[in-house]
Protein backbone atom coordinates (compact mmCIF):
# COMPACT_ATOMS: atom_id res chain seq x y z
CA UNK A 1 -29.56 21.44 131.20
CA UNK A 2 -31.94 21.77 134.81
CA UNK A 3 -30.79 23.06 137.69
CA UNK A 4 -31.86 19.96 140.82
CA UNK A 5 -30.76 21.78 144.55
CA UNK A 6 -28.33 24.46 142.98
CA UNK A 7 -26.09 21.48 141.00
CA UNK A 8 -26.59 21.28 136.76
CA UNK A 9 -28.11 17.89 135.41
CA UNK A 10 -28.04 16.70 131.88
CA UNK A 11 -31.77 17.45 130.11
CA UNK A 12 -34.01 14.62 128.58
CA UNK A 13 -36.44 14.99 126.76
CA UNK A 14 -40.14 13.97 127.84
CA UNK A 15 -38.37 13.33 131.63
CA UNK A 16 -41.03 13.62 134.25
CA UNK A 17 -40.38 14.30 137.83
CA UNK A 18 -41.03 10.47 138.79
CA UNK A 19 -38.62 9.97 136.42
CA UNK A 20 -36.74 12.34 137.86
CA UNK A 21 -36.54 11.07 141.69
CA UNK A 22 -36.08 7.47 140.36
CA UNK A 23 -32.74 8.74 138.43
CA UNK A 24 -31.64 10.14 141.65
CA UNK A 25 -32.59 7.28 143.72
CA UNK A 26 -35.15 9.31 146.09
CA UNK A 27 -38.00 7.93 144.47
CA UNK A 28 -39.41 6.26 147.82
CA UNK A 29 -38.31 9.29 149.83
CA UNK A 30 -40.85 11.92 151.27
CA UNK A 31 -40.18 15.44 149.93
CA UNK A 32 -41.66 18.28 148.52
CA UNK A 33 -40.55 19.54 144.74
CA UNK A 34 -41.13 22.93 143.56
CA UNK A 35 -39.87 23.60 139.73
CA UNK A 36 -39.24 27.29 139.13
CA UNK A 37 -40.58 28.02 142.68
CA UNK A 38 -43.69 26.47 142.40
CA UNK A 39 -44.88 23.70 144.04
CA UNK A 40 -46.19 20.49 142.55
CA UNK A 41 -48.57 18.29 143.75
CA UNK A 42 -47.72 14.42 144.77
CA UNK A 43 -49.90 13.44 142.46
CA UNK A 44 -48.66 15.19 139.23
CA UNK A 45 -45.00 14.01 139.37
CA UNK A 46 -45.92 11.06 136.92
CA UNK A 47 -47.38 13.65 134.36
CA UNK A 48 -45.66 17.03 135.13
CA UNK A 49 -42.59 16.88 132.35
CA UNK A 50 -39.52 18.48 133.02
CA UNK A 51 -38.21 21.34 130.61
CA UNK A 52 -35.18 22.61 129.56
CA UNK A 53 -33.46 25.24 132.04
CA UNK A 54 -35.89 24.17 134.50
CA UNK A 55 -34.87 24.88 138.18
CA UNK A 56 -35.96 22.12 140.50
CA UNK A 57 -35.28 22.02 144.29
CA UNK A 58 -36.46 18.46 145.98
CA UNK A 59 -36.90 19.02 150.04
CA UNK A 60 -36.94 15.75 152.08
CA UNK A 61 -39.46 15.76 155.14
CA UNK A 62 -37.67 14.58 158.24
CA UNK A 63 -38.80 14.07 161.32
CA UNK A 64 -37.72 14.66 164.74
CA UNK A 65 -38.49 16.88 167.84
């Protein structure tokens, strides 16, 4: 099991982030992902692979003023 913004999600195996955000349908959405409070770089979500117990927030960016 991981932990994605405090609610349990089933584990798979050799799951990366991308795949991740695609599963939950905010794949095209802006955000910032830290797993096990630390953050992860844009660019490693294709390659970073998710582990078991794993705690994962996802932040989207919105704007406004």
């Amino acid at each position: 099991m991981i932990t994605v913004n405090g609610t349990t999600h089933s584990f798979v195996e050799e799951q990366t982030l991308e795949d991740l955000l695609c599963k939950l349908k905010v794949a095209n959405q802006i955000c910032a992902i830290e797993v096990n409070k630390v953050l992860i770089p844009h660019k490693e979500r294709s390659e970073y692979e998710i582990q078991e117990e794993d705690n994962i927030e996802i932040v989207s960016i919105v704007g406004g003023g």
